[in-house]
Protein backbone atom coordinates (compact mmCIF):
# COMPACT_ATOMS: atom_id res chain seq x y z
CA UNK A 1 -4.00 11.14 -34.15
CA UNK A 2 -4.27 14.46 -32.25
CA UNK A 3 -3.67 14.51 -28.20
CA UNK A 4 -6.47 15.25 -26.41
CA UNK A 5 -6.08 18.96 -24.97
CA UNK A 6 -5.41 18.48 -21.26
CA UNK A 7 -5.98 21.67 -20.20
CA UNK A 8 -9.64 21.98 -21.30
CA UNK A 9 -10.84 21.17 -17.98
CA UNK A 10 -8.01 22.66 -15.74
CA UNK A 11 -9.85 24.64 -12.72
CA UNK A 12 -8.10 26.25 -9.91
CA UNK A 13 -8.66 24.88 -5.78
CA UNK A 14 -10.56 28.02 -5.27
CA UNK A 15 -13.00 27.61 -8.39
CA UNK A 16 -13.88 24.32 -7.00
CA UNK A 17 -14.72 25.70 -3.81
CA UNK A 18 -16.87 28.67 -4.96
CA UNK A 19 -18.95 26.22 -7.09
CA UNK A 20 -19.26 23.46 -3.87
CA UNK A 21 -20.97 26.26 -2.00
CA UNK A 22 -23.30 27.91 -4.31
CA UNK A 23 -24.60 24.23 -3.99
CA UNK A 24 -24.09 23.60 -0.31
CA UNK A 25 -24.59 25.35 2.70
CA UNK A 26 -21.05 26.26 4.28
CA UNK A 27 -21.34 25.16 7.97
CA UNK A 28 -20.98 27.04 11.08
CA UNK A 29 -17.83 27.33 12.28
CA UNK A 30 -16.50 26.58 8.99
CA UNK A 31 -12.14 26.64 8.47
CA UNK A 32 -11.19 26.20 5.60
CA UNK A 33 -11.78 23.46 2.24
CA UNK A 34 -9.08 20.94 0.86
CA UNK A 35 -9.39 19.91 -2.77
CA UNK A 36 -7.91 16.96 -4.24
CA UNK A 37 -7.80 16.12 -7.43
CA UNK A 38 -7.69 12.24 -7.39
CA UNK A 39 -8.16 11.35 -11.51
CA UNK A 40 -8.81 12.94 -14.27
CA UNK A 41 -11.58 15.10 -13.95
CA UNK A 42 -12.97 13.69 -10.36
CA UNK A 43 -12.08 15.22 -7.29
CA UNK A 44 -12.51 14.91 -3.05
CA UNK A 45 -13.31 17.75 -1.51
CA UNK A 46 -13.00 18.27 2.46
CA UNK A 47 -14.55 20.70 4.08
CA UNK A 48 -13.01 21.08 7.71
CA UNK A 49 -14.34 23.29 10.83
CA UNK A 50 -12.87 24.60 13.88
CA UNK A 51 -14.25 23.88 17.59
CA UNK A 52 -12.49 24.72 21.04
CA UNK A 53 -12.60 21.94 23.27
CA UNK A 54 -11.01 21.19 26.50
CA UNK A 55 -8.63 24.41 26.08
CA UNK A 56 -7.55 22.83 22.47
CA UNK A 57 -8.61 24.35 18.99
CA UNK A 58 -9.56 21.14 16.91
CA UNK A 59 -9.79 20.91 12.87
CA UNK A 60 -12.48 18.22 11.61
CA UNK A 61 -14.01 17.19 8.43
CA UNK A 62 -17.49 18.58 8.72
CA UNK A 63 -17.94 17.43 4.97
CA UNK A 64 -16.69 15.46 2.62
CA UNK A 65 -17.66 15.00 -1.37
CA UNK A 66 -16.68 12.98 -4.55
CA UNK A 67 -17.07 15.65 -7.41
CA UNK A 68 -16.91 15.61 -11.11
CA UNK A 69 -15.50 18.76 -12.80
CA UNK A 70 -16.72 18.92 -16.68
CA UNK A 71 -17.63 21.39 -18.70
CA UNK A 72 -17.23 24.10 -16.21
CA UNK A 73 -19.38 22.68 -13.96
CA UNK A 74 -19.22 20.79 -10.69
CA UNK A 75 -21.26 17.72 -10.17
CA UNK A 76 -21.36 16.20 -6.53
CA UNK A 77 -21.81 12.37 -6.87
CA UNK A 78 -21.50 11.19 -3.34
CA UNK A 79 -20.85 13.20 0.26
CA UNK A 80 -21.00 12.73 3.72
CA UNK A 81 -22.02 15.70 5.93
CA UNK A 82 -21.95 15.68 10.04
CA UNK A 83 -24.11 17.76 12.04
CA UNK A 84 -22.57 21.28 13.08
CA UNK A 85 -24.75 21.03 16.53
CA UNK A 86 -22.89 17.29 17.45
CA UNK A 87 -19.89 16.78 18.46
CA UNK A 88 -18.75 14.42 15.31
CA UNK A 89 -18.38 11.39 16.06
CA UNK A 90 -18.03 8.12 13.40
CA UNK A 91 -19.19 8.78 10.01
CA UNK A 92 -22.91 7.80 9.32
């Protein structure tokens, strides 16, 4: 029996990224985006900003997502976003 060809759905950080915000708004203040891949083809995605406060430059998870990766295309099956005019506080 033939191995299944695990590189058919290999996709590069940055790929993921680029397809995440042709379906999302990026936020203001936006930093940068962490992508994990956790199994197979499903992967977290973070999207962090940056906000002075108190003298201090502070990194937060604006966004966070659950993502499938098949077939070339991304497929967000659960996120969490905070409001970019709030301070964040606990998630919702």
């Amino acid at each position: 029996m033939a191995k299944p060809d695990n590189n058919m759905n290999k996709v590069s950080d940055y790929e993921i990224e680029t397809m995440l915000f042709k379906q999302i708004e990026k936020p203001k203040k936006y930093h940068m985006t962490k992508v994990f891949n956790v199994f197979n083809d499903y992967y977290r995605i973070n999207v962090y900003t940056q906000t002075e406060e108190e003298g201090y430059t502070k990194l937060r998870i604006n966004s966070s997502y659950m993502a499938t990766y098949r077939d070339k295309i991304l497929t967000i099956i659960h996120g969490k976003i905070k409001n970019n005019d709030e301070k964040p506080s606990r998630w919702s």
